[in-house]
Protein backbone atom coordinates (compact mmCIF):
# COMPACT_ATOMS: atom_id res chain seq x y z
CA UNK A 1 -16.86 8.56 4.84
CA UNK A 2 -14.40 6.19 3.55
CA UNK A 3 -10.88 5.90 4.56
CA UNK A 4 -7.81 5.43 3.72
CA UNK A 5 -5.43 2.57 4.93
CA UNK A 6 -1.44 2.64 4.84
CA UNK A 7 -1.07 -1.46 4.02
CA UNK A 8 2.58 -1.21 4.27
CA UNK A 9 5.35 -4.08 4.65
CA UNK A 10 8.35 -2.69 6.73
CA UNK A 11 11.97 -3.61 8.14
CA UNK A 12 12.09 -3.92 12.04
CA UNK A 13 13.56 -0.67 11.88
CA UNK A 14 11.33 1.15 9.79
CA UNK A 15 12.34 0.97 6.31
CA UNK A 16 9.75 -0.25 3.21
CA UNK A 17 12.77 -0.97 1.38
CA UNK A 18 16.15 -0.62 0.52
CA UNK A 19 17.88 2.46 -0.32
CA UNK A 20 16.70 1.88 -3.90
CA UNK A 21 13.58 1.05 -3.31
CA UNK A 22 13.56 -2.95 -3.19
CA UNK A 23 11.13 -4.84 -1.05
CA UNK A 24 13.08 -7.76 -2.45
CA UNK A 25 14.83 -8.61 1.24
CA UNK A 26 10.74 -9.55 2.85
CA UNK A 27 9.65 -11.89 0.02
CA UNK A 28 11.29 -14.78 1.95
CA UNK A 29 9.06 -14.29 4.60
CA UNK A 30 5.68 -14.28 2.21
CA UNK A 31 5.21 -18.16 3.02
CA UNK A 32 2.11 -20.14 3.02
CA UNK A 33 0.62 -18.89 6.09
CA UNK A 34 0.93 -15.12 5.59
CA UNK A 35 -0.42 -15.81 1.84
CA UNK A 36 -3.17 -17.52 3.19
CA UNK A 37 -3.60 -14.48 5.58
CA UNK A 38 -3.60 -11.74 3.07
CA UNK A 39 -5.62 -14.25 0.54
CA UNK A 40 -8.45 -14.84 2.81
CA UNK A 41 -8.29 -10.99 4.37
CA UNK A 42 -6.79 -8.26 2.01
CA UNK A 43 -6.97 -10.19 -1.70
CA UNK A 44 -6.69 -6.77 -3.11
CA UNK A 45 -3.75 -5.90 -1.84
CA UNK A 46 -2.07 -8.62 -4.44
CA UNK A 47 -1.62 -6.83 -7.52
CA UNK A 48 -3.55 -8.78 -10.25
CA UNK A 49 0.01 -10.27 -11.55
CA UNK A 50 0.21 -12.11 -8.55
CA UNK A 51 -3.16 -12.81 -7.77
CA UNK A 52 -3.27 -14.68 -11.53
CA UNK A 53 -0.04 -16.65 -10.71
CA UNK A 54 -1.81 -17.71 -7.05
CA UNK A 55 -4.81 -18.77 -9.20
CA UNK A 56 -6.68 -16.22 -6.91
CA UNK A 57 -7.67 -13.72 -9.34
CA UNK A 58 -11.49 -14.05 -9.28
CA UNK A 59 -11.64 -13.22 -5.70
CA UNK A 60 -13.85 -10.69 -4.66
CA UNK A 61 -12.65 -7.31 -2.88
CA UNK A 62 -13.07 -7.30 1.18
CA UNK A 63 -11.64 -4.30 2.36
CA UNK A 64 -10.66 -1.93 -1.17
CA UNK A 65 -12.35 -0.86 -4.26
CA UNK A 66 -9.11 1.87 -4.78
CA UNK A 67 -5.70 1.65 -4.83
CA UNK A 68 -3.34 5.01 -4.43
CA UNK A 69 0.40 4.39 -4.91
CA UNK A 70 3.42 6.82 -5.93
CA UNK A 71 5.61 7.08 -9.17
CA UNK A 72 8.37 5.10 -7.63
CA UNK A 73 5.88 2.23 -6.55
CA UNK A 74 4.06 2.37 -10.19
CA UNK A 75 7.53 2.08 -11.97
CA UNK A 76 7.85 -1.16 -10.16
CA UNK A 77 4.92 -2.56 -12.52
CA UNK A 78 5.97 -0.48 -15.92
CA UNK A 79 9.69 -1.94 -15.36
CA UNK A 80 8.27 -5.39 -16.39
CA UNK A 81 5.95 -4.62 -18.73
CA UNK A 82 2.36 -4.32 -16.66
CA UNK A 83 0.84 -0.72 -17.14
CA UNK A 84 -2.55 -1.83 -14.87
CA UNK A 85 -0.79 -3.37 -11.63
CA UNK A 86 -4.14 -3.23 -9.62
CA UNK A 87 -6.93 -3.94 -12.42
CA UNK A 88 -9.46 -5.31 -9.70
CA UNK A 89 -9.09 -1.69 -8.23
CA UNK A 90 -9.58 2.30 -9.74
CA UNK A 91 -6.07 2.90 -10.08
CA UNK A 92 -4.66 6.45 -9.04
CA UNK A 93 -0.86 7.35 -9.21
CA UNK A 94 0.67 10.48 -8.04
CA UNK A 95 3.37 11.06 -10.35
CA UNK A 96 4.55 14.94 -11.36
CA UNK A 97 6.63 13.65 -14.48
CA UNK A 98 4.40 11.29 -16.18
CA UNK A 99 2.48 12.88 -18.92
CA UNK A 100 -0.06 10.79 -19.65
CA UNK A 101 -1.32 7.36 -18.22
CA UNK A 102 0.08 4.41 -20.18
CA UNK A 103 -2.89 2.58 -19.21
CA UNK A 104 -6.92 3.87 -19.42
CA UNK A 105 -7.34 2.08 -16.34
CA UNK A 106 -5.20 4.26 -14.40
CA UNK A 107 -5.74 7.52 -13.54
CA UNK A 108 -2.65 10.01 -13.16
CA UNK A 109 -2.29 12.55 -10.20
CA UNK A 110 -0.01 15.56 -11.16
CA UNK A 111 -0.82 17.64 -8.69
CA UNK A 112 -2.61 18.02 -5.28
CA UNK A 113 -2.87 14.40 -4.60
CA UNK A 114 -4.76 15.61 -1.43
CA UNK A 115 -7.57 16.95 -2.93
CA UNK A 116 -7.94 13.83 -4.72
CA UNK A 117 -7.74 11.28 -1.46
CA UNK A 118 -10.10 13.80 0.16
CA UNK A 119 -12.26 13.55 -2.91
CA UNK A 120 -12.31 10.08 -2.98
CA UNK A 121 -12.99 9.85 1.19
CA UNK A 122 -15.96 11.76 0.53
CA UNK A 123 -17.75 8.99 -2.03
CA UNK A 124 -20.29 6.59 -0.77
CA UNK A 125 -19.74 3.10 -0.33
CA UNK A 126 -18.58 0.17 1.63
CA UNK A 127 -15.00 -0.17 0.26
CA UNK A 128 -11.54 1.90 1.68
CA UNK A 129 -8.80 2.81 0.05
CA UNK A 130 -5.45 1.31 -0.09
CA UNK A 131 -2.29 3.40 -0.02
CA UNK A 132 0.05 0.73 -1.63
CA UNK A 133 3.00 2.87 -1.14
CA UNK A 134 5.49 5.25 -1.90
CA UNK A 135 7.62 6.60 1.10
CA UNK A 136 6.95 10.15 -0.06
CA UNK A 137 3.55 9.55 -0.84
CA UNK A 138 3.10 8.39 2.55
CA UNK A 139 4.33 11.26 3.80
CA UNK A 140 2.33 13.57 1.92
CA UNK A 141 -0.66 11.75 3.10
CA UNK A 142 -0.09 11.41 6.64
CA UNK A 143 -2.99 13.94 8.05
CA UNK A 144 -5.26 11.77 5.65
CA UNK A 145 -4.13 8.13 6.81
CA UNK A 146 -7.12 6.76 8.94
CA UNK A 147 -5.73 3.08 9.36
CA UNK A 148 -1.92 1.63 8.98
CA UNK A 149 -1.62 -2.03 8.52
CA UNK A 150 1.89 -2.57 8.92
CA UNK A 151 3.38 -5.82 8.20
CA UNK A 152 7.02 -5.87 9.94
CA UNK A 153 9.31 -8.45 8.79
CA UNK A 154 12.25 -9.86 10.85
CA UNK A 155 14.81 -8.31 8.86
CA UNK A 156 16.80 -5.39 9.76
CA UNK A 157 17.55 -3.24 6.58
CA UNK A 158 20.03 -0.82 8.47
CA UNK A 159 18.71 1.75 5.54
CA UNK A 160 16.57 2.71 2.98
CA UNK A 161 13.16 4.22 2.34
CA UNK A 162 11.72 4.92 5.85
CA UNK A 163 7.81 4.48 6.30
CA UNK A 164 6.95 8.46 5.99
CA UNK A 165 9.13 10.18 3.82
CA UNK A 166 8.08 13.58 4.28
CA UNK A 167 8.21 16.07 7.08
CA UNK A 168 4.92 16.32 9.29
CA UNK A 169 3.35 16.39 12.27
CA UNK A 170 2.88 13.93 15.09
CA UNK A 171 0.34 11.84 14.46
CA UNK A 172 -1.58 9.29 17.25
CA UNK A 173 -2.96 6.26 16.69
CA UNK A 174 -4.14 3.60 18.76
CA UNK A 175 -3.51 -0.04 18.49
CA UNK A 176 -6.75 -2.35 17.13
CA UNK A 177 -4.87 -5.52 16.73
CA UNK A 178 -1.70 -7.75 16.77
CA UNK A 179 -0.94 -10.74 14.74
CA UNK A 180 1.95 -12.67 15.17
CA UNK A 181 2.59 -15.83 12.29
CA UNK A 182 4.88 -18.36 12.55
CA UNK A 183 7.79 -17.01 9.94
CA UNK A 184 8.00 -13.59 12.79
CA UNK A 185 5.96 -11.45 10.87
CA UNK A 186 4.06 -9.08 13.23
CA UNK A 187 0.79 -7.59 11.75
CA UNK A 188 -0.26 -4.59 13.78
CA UNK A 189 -3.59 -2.43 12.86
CA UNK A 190 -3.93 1.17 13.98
CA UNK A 191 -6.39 3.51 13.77
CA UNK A 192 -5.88 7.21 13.51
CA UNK A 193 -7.08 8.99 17.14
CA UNK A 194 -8.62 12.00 16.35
C-alpha cells in the first residue's frame, strides 16, 4: 500500500501561511542548503516552474509519482498563468467549483476526495503521494495522512491558515527524524502510529 505524505512548510506556530494564503514570509529561508536538501531528497516536491528555473527539471522522482493539492493551493499556479504546476507528477485537485480541468494533465476532484486518496493508496508501486497542501484539504485528509514532513521556518506568523483546517480527531504519530540546517529550519518526519 502506498501512502500519503503531508510535505508541508509551516510558521513556528503552526500556520502554512498567512491569513490569505501566502507562503511568501518562508521563501527567505529557501537558501542554498535547504535547496540542495529538497533537490537531492524530495525533487518532486518543486513544482516543474521551479524545478526549470533551478535547471533541475530532468531529475528523476525519489519519493512521489502523485501530487494531491486543494483549490486554494492550485489557484496559486492558474494566478500566473501555469495550468500543470506538477507535470513530473499525476496531478489531482480537490476543488467543488471548478468545472472542468484547464489542463488534461490534471485531474479534478469534485467530490469525495477520500475515496480517491484511498483509491490511489491501494495501487501498486514504489512511489507515495504528496499532499502539497491546502489547510482544508489537510484536514479532510487527516485519518489518511501516513507521513508529515513538516518544514518549520523561524518565523512567527501570529495568524493565518493553520496546518489542519478541519475538525477531527486526535491523531498520533511518532517522530522518525530531525533535521536542523543552518538558516533554523527544522525538518521533522512523522509517521502515523496506528
Amino acid at each position: 500500500m502506498r501512502k500519503l505524505t503531508y510535505f508541508v512548510a509551516c510558521s513556528i506556530d503552526g500556520f502554512i501561511g498567512d491569513p490569505g494564503g501566502d507562503a511568501g514570509p518562508f521563501m527567505p529561508f529557501v537558501d542554498e542548503e535547504f535547496l540542495a536538501c529538497l533537490t537531492a531528497e524530495y525533487p518532486e516536491t518543486i513544482a516543474s516552474q521551479g524545478r526549470r528555473a533551478l535547471g533541475v527539471d530532468d531529475l528523476e522522482n525519489r519519493v512521489f509519482d502523485t501530487v494531491v493539492q486543494g483549490r486554494a493551493s492550485y489557484q496559486l499556479a492558474l494566478d500566473i498563468g501555469v495550468t500543470s504546476p506538477y507535470a513530473h507528477l499525476r496531478q489531482y485537485v480537490a476543488s467543488r467549483t471548478l468545472a472542468e480541468s484547464p489542463d488534461p494533465a490534471v485531474r479534478i476532484v469534485a467530490d469525495d476526495i477520500v475515496g480517491t486518496v484511498r483509491e490511489l493508496k491501494a495501487e501498486d508501486g514504489e512511489f507515495g503521494i504528496y499532499l502539497c497542501g491546502g489547510s482544508q484539504l489537510a484536514g479532510e485528509l487527516i485519518d489518511e495522512v501516513d507521513e508529515l514532513v513538516v518544514k518549520t521556518y523561524p518565523v512567527v506568523l501570529g495568524s493565518g491558515l493553520p496546518m489542519f483546517g478541519s475538525g477531527f480527531d486526535v491523531g498520533a504519530f511518532t517522530l522518525d527524524e530531525m533535521r536542523l540546517f543552518g538558516n533554523g529550519v527544522l525538518v521533522r518526519t512523522y509517521r502515523r502510529k496506528r
